[in-house]
Protein backbone atom coordinates (compact mmCIF):
# COMPACT_ATOMS: atom_id res chain seq x y z
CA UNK A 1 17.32 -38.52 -3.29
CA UNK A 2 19.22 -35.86 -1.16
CA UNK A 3 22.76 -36.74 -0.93
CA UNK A 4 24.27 -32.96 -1.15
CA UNK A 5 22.89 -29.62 -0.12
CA UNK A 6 24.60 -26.49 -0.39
CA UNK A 7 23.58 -23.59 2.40
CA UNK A 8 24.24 -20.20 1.99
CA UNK A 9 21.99 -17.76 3.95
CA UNK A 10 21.54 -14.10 5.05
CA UNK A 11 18.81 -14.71 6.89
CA UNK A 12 20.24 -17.09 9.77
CA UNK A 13 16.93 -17.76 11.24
CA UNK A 14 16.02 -21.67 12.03
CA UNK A 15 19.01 -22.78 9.40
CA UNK A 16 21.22 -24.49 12.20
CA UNK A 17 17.97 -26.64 13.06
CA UNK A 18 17.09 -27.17 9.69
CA UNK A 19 20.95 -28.31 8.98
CA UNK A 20 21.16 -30.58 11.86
CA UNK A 21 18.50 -32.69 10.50
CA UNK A 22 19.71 -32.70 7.33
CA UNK A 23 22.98 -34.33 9.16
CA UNK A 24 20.64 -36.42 10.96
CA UNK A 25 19.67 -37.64 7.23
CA UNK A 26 22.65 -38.12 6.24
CA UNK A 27 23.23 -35.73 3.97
CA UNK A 28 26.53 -33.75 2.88
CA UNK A 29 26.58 -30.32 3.63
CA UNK A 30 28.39 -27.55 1.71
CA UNK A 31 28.52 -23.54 2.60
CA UNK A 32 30.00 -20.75 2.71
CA UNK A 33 30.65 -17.48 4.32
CA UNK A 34 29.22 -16.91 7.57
CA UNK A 35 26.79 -19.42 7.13
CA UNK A 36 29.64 -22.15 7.22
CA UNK A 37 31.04 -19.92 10.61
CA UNK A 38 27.18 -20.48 12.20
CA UNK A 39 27.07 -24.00 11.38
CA UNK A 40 30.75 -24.84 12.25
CA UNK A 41 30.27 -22.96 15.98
CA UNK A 42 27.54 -25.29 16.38
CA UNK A 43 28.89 -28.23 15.95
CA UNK A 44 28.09 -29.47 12.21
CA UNK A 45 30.38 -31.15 9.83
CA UNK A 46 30.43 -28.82 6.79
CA UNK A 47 32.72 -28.46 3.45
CA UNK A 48 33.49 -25.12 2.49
CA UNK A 49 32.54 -23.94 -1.68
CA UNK A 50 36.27 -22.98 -1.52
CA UNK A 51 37.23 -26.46 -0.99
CA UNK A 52 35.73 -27.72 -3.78
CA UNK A 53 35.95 -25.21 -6.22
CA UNK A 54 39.82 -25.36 -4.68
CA UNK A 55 39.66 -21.27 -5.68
CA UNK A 56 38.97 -18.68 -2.53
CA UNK A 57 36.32 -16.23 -1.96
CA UNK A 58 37.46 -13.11 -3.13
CA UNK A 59 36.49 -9.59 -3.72
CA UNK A 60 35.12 -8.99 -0.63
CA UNK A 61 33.09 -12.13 -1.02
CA UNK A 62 31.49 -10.77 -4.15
CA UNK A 63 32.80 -14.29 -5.84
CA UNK A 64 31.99 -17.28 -3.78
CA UNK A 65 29.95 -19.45 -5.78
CA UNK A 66 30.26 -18.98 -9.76
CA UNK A 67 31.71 -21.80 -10.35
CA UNK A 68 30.99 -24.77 -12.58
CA UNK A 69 32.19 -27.05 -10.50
CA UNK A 70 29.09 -25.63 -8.36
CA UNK A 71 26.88 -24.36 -10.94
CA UNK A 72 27.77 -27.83 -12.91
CA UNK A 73 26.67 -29.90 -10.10
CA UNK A 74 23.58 -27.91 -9.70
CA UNK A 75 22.50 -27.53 -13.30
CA UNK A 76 22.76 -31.11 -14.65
CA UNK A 77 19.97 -33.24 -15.45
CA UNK A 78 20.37 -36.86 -14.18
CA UNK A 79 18.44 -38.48 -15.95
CA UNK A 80 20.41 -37.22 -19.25
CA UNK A 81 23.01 -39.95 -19.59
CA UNK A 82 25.53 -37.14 -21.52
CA UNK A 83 25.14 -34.85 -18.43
CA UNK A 84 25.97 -37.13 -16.09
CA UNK A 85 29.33 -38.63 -18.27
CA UNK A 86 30.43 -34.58 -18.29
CA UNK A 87 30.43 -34.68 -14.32
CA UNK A 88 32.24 -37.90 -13.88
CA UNK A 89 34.61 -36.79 -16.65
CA UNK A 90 35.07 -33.13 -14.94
CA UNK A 91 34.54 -34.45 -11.26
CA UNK A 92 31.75 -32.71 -10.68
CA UNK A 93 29.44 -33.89 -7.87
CA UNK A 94 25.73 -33.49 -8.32
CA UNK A 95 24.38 -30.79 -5.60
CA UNK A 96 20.55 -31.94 -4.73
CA UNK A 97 19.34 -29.20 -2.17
CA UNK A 98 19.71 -25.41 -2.44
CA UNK A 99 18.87 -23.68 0.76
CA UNK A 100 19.63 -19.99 -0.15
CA UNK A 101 17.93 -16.52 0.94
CA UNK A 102 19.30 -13.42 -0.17
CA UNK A 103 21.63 -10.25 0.67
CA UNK A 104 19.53 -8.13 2.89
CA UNK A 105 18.58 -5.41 0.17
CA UNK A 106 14.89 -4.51 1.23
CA UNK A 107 16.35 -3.85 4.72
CA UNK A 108 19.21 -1.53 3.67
CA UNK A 109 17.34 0.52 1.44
CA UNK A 110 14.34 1.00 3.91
CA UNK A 111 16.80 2.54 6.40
CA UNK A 112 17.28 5.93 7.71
CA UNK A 113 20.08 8.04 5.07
CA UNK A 114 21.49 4.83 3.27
CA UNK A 115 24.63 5.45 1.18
CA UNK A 116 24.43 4.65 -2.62
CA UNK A 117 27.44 2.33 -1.96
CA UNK A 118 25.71 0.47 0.73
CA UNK A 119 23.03 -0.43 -1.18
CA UNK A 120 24.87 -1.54 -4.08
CA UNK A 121 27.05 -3.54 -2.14
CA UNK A 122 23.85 -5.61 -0.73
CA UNK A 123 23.02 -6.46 -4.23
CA UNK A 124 23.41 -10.35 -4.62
CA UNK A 125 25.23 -11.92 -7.65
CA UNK A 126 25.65 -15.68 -6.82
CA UNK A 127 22.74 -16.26 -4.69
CA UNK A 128 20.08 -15.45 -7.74
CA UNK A 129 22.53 -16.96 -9.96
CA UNK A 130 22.16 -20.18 -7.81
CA UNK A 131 18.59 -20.05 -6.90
CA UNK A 132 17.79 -19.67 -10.77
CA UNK A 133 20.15 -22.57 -11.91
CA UNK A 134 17.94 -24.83 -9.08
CA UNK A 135 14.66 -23.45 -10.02
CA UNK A 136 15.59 -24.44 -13.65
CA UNK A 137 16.23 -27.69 -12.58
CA UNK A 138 13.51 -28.58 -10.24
CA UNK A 139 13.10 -32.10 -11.35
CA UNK A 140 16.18 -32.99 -9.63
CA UNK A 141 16.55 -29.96 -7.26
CA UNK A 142 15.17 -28.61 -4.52
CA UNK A 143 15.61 -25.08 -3.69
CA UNK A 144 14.12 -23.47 -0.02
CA UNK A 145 14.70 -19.77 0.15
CA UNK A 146 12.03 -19.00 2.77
CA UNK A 147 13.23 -20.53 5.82
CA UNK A 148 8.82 -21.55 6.80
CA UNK A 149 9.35 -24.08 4.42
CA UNK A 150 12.08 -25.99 6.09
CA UNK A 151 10.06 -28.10 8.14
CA UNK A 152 7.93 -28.99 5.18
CA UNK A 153 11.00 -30.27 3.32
CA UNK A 154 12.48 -32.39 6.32
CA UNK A 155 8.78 -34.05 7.02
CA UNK A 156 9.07 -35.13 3.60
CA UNK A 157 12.38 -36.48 3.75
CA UNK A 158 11.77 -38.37 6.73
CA UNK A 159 8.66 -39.58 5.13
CA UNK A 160 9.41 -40.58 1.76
CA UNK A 161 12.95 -41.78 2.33
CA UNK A 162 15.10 -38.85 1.49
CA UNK A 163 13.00 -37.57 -1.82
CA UNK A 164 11.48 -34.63 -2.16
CA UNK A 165 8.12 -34.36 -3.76
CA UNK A 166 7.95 -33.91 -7.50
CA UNK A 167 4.95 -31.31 -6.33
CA UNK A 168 6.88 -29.30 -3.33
CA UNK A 169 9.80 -29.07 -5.69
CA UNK A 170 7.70 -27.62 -8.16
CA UNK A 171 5.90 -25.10 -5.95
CA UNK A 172 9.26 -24.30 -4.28
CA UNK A 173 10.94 -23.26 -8.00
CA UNK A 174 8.07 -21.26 -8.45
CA UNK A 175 8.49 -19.34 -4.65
CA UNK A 176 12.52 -19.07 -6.52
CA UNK A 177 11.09 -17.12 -9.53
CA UNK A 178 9.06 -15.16 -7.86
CA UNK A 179 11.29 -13.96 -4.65
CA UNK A 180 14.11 -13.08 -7.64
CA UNK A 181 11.72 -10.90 -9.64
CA UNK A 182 11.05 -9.43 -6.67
CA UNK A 183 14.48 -8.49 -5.86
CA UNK A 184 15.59 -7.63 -9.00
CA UNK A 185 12.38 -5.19 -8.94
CA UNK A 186 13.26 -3.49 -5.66
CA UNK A 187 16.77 -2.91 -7.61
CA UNK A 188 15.55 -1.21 -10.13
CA UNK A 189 12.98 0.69 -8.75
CA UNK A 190 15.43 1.95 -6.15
CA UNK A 191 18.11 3.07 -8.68
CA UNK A 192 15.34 5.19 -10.56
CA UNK A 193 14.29 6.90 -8.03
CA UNK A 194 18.42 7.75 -7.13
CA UNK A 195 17.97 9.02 -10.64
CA UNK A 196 15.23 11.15 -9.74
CA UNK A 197 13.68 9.86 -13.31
CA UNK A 198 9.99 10.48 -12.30
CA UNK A 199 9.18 9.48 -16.34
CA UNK A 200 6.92 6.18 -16.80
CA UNK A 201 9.39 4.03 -17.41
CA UNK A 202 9.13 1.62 -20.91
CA UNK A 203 9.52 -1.37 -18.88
CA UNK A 204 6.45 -1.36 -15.69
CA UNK A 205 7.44 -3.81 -13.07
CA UNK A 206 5.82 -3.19 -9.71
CA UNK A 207 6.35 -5.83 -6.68
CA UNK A 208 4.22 -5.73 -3.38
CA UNK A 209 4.35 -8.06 -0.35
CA UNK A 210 1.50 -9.39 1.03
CA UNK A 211 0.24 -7.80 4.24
CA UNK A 212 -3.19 -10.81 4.56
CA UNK A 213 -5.66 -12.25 3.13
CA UNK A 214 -8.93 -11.03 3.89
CA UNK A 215 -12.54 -12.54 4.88
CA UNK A 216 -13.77 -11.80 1.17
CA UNK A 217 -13.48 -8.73 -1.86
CA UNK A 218 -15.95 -6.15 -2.03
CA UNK A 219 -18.53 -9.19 -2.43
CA UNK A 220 -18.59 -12.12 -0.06
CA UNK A 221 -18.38 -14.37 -3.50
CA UNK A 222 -15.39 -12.60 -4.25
CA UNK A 223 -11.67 -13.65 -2.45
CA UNK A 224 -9.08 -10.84 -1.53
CA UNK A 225 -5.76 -10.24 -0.33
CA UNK A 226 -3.92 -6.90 1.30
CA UNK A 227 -0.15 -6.01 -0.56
CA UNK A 228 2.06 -3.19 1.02
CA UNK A 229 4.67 -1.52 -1.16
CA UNK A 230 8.11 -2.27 -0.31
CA UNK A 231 8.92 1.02 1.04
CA UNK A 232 8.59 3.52 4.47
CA UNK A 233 4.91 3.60 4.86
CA UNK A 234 4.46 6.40 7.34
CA UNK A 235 1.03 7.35 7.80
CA UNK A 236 -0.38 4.88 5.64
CA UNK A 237 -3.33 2.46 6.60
CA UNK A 238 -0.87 -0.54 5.68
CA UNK A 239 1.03 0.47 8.80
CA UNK A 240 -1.60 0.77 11.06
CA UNK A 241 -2.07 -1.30 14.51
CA UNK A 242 -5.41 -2.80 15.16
CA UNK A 243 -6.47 -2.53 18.55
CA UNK A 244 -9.32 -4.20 18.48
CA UNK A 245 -12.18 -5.83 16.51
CA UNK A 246 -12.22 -8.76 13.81
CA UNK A 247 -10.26 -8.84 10.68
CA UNK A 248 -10.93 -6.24 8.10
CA UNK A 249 -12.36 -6.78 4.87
CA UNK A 250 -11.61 -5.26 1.03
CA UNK A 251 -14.27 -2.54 1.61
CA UNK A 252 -13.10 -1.80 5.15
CA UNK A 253 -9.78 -1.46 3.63
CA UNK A 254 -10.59 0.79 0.52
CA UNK A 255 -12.94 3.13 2.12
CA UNK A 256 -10.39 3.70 4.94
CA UNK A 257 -8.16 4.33 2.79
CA UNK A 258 -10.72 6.81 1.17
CA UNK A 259 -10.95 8.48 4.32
CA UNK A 260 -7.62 8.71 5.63
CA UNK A 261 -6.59 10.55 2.06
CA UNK A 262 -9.07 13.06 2.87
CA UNK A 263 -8.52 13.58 6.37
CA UNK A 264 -4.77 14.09 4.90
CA UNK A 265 -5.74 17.18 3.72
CA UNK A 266 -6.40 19.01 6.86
CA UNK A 267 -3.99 20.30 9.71
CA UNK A 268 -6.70 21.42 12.37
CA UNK A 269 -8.66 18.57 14.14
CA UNK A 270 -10.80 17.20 11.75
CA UNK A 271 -12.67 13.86 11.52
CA UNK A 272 -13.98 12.36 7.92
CA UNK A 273 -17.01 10.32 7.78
CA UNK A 274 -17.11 7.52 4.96
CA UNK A 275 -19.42 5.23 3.39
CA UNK A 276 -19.05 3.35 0.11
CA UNK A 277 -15.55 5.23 -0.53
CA UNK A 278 -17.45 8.44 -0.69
CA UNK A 279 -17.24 11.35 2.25
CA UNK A 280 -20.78 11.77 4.07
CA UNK A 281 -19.71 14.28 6.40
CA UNK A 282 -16.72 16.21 6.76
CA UNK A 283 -15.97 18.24 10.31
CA UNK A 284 -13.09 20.55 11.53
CA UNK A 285 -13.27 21.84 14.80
CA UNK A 286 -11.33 23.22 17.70
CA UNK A 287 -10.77 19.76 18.99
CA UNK A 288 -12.05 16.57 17.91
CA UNK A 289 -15.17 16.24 19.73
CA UNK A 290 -16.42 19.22 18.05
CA UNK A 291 -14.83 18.07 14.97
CA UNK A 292 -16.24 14.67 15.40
CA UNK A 293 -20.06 16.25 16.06
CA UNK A 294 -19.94 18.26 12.98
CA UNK A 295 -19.15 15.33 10.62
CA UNK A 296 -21.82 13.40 12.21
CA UNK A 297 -24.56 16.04 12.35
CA UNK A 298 -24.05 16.28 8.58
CA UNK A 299 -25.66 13.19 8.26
CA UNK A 300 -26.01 10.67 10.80
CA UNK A 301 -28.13 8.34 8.46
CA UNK A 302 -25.07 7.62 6.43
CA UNK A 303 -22.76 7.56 8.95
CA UNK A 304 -24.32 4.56 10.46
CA UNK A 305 -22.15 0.94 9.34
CA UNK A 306 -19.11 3.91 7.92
CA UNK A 307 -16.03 4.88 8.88
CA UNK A 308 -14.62 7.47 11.03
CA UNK A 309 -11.05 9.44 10.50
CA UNK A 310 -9.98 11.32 13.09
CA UNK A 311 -6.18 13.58 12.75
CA UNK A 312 -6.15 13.73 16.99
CA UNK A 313 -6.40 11.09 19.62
CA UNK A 314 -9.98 9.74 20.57
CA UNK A 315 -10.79 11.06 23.84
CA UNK A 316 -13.52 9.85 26.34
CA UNK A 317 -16.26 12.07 25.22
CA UNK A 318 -15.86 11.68 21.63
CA UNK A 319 -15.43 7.60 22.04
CA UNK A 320 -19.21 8.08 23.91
CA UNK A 321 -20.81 9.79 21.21
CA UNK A 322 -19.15 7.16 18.66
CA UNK A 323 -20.74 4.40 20.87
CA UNK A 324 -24.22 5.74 20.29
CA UNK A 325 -24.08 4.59 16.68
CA UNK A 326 -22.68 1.44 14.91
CA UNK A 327 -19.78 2.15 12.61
CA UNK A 328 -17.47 -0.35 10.80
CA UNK A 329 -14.03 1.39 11.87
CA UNK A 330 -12.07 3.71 13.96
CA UNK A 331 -8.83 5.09 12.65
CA UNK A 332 -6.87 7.90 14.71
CA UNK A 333 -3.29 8.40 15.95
CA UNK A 334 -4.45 7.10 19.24
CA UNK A 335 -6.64 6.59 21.60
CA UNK A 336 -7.16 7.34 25.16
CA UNK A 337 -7.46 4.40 27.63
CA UNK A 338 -10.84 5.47 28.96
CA UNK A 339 -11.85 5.98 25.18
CA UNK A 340 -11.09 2.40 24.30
CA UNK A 341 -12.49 1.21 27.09
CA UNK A 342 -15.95 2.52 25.70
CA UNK A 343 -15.38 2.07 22.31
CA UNK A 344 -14.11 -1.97 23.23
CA UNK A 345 -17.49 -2.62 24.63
CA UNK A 346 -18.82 -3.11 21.24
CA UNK A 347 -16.92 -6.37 20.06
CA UNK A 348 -17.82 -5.63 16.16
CA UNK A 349 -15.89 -1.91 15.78
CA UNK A 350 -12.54 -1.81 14.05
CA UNK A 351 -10.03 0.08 16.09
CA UNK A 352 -7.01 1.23 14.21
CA UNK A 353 -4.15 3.30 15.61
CA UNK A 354 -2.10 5.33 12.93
CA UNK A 355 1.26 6.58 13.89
CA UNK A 356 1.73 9.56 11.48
CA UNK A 357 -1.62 9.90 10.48
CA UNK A 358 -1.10 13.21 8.82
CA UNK A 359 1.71 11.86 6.70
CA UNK A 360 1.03 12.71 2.98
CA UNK A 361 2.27 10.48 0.13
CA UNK A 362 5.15 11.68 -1.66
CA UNK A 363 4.40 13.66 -4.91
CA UNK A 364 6.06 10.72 -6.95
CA UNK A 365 3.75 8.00 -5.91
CA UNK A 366 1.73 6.46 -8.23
CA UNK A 367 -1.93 6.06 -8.50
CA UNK A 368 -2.74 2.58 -10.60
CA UNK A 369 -6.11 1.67 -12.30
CA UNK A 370 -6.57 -1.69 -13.76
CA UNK A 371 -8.43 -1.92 -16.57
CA UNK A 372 -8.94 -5.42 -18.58
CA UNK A 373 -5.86 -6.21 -19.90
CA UNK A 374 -3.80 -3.74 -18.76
CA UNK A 375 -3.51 -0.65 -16.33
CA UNK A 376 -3.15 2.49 -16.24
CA UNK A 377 -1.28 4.90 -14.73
CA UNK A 378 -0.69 8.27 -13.49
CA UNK A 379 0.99 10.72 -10.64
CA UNK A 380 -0.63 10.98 -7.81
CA UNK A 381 -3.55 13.97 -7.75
CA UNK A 382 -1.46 15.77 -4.41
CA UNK A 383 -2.12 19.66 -5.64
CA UNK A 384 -5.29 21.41 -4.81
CA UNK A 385 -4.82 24.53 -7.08
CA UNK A 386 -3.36 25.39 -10.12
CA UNK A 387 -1.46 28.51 -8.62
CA UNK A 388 -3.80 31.34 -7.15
CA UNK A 389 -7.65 31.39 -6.69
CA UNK A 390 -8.96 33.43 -8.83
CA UNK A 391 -12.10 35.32 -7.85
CA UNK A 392 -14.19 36.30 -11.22
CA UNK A 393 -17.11 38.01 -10.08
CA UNK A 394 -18.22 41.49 -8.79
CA UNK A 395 -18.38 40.18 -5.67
CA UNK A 396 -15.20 39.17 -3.47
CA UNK A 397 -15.72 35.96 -0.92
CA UNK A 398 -15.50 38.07 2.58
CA UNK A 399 -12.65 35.80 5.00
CA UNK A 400 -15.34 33.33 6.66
CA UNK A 401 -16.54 32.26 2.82
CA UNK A 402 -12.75 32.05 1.63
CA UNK A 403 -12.14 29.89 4.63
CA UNK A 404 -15.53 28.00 3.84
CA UNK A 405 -14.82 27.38 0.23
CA UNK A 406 -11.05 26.29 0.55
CA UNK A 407 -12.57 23.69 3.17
CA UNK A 408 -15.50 22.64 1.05
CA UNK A 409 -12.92 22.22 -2.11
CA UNK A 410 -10.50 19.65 -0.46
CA UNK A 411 -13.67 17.67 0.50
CA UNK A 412 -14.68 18.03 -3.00
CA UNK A 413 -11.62 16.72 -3.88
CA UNK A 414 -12.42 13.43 -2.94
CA UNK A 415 -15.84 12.98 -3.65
CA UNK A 416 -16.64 11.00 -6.87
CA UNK A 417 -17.14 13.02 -9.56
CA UNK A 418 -19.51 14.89 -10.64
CA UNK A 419 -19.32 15.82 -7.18
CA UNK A 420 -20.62 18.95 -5.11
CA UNK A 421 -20.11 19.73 -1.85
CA UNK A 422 -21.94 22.36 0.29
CA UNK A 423 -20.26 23.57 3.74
CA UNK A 424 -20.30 26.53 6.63
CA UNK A 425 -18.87 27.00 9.39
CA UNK A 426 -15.73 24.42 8.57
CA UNK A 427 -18.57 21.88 8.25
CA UNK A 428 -19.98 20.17 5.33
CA UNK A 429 -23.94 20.11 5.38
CA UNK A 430 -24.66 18.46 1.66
CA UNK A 431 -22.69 16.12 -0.56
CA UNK A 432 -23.94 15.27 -3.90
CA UNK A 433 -21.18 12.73 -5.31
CA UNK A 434 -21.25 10.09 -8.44
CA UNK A 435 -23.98 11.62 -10.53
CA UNK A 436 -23.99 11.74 -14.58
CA UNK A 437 -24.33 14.93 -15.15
CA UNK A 438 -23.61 18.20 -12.32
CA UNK A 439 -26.91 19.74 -11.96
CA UNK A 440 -28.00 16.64 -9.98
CA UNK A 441 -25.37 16.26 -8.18
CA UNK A 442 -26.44 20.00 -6.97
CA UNK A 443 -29.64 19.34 -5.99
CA UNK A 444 -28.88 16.04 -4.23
CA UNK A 445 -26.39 17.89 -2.12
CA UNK A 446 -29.18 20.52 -1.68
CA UNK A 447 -31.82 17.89 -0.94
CA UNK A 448 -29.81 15.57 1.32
CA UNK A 449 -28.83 18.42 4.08
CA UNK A 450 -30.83 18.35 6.95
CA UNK A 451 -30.14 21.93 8.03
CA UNK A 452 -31.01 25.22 6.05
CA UNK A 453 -28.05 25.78 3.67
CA UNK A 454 -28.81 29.55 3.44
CA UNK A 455 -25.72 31.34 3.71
CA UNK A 456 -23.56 28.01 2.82
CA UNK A 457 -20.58 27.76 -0.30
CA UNK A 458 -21.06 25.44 -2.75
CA UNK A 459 -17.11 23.62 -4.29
CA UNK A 460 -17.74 21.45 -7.47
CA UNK A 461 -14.65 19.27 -8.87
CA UNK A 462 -15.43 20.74 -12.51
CA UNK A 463 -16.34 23.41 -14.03
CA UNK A 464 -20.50 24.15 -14.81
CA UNK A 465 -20.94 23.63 -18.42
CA UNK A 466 -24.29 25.77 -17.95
CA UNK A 467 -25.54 28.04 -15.90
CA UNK A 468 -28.37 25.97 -14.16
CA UNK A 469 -25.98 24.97 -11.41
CA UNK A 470 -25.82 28.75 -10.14
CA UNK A 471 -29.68 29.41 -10.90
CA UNK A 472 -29.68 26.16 -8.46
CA UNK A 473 -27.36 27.92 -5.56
CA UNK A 474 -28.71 31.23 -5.85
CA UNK A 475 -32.19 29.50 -5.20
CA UNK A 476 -31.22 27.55 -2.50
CA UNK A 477 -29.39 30.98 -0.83
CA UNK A 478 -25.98 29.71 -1.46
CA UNK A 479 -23.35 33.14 -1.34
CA UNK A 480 -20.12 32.17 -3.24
CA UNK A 481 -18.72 28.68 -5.17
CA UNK A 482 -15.31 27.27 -5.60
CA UNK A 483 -14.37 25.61 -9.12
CA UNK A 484 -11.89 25.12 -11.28
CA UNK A 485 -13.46 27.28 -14.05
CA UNK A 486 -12.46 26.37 -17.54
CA UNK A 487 -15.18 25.76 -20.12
CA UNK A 488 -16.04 27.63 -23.13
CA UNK A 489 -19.48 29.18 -21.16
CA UNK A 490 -17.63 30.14 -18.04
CA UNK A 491 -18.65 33.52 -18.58
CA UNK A 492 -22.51 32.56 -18.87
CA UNK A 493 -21.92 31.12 -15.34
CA UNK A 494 -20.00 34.38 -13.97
CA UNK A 495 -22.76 36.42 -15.44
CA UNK A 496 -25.30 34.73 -13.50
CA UNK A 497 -23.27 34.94 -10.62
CA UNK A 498 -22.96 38.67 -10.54
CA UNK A 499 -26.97 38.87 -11.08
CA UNK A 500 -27.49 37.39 -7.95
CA UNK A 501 -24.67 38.79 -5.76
CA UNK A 502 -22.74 35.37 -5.71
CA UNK A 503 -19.11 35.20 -4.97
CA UNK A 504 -16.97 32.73 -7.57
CA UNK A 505 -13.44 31.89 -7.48
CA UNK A 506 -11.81 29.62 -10.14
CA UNK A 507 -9.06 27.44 -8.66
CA UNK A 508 -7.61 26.95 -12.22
CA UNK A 509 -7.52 22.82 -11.61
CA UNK A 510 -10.41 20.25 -11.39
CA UNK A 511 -10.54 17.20 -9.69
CA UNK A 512 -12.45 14.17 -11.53
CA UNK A 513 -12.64 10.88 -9.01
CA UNK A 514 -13.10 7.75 -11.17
């Protein structure tokens, strides 16, 4: 039964309800702090730590509650006849309630030019010390540190007579354990990166908060949920507003994601088509509209049920041409009120807004992988070339192809490998992604564009391990090809090159997509 509950909160939210019907119930309320201020000012009968541990706070509050006299009455096991003689003997009273949330550490270090000292000083001592000693002790203790489970613990007290489920108690020790490895994991992850340490550290522990869960994985038999990193998310699609349209799914969150890390790559407007994670048309223009009509003309088969990217606001005559064809989602930095206005007439589109849009990841993120058993891990792929292009052939790209083939090779860059992409004119007209071995992925990309590629670049994320892949372009009339160069026949490849006046430049770094 609930005779005694301590309260000590930094998250004030619903706790003077939640206290007043513990009063209500009877039960004995200790606190501290400012807590004991809130509850006081409101008109609640409370005992202060420091009047039963007959010792102040001190050090700036940084020792409240260590304590045996708390700790004691916290950690004891009642139905152990030895632990309960060792309270009477020390006067300890038993403490059956823990109501405790943490310093506010997530919230200093997530604001603007925070202070070392700052942060450290928002590091809780006694609160995990306390939450851990109830957890421990769940048979006879509950502990709420997430003030939407208040309510649930004074229904059951009203219902069952001032007990606390066996079950609840259970499921809230587990809620302890994981809310203090989650803190204790925002600690340490903070003070490495103050260390600049950008080493894989022996030790992985990664903690994410859940954004939702989601109407099903990338199967309808399979269930999902959507984590954010504990960090700013500028320009990522966990930040993003939805406008409009039913929730999204696991594959309407990974290929946007697929698309937005593409469109990331480009400053001038630019809108990414995506289907199945992979790019099927890629546009730059000088706005979106004609950005938006290039990426679309490249192939509007594929297009249809994907997802468009756009790095400008959605304007009327862009949102009209969208409406002509059903796609899952729209994600841009905005959107003008006459364009959603067209684009809302469809009740099944997606419309996300994107503050930041353009915001790249910073080089230190991580890119995970999980494998069974394990995971792996690596930096984030945020380069494009190794240092210069290199051009290796008789032949030098004129400007228009160098433009051309630095456009085709950050599409390339996200197309799974072996992946080629063809593209003029800042727009791509053949992708040939996922195939096992490169020559097919050449002539798919050949095959699959519906205008003459004559005069087009080719970019492939590796280097040609034969020369069949240029015998291929040269065929086809392609005049120059971005890669990363690199394999013991390069020269066979540059050879064949120069024999049929094509331009090649090796960017020094490849770009497999797993």
């Amino acid at each position: 039964m609930i005779k005694r509950a301590l309260i000590s909160v930094s998250d004030k939210r619903g706790i003077v309800e939640f206290a007043r019907s513990l009063s209500d119930l009877g039960v004995e309320i200790i606190s501290t702090g400012g807590t004991a201020k809130k509850l006081i000012e409101n008109g609640l009968e409370v005992t202060k730590v420091s009047d039963i541990t007959g010792f102040p706070e001190c050090l700036d509050g940084r020792v409240k509650t260590l304590h045996p006299l708390i700790h004691g009455g916290i950690l004891a096991v009642r139905d152990k006849e030895d632990h309960m003689k060792q309270l009477r003997e020390l006067n300890i009273k038993p403490i059956d309630l823990l109501v405790i949330n943490l310093y506010p550490f997530k919230e200093t270090i997530t604001k603007e030019n925070v202070e070392l000292d700052e942060a450290i000083e928002n590091i809780d001592i006694g609160g995990p010390t306390m939450l851990r000693s109830g957890a421990k002790n769940f048979n006879d203790v509950a502990v709420v540190t997430d003030p939407r489970d208040y309510n649930r613990v004074i229904d059951e007290l009203n219902e069952n007579g001032g007990v606390v489920s066996y079950k609840t108690k259970y499921e809230l020790a587990l809620k302890v354990f994981e809310h203090t490895s989650h803190y204790d994991t925002l600690i340490s992850t903070y003070l490495r990166s103050k260390l600049g340490d950008r080493e894989f550290p022996e030790i992985l522990t990664l903690t994410y908060e859940k954004v939702s869960d989601l109407r099903y994985g990338e199967n309808p038999h399979q269930k999902a949920s959507f984590y954010r990193e504990i960090e700013k998310n500028e320009g990522a699609l966990v930040s993003a507003v939805q406008l409009h349209g039913k929730e999204l799914s696991f594959n309407n969150i990974n290929d946007t994601n697929g698309a937005l890390e593409l469109l990331k790559e480009y400053k001038e407007p630019t809108v990414v088509g995506v289907k199945h994670t992979n790019p099927c048309g890629v546009g730059s223009g000088y706005d979106i509209y004609d950005a938006y009509m290039k990426a679309y003309e490249c192939d509007p088969k594929s297009i249809f049920g994907g997802i468009v990217a756009a790095n400008r606001s959605i304007d009327y005559r862009t949102a009209e041409e969208i409406n002509k064809i059903f796609v899952e989602i729209v994600i841009a930095p905005d959107f003008d009120e006459d364009a959603l206005r067209v684009l809302k007439s469809k009740k099944n589109i997606r419309l996300l807004k994107l503050e930041g849009i353009d915001r790249k990841q910073g080089e230190d993120a991580l890119d995970i992988k999980r494998v069974n058993g394990g995971i792996l891990l690596q930096n984030l792929n945020s380069k494009l070339y190794k240092d210069e292009l290199e051009v290796v052939t008789e032949r030098i790209p004129t400007e228009k192809e160098m433009e051309d083939l630095k456009f085709a090779w950050k599409v390339c860059k996200h197309v799974k490998s072996n992946g080629i992409v063809l593209a003029r004119d800042r727009q791509t007209l053949g992708i040939g992604p996922g195939q096992v071995n490169r020559i097919w992925s050449v002539e798919n990309s050949i095959r699959q564009a519906l205008v003459e590629v004559k005069g087009s670049v080719m970019a492939s994320d590796a280097f040609f391990p034969f020369s069949d892949c240029v015998e291929a372009a040269a065929k086809a009339g392609i005049t120059a090809i971005i890669q990363p160069g690199g394999s013991i026949r390069d020269q066979e490849s540059v050879d064949t090159a120069n024999k049929y006046g094509i331009a090649m430049v090796f960017t020094g770094m490849r770009h497999f997509k797993h």
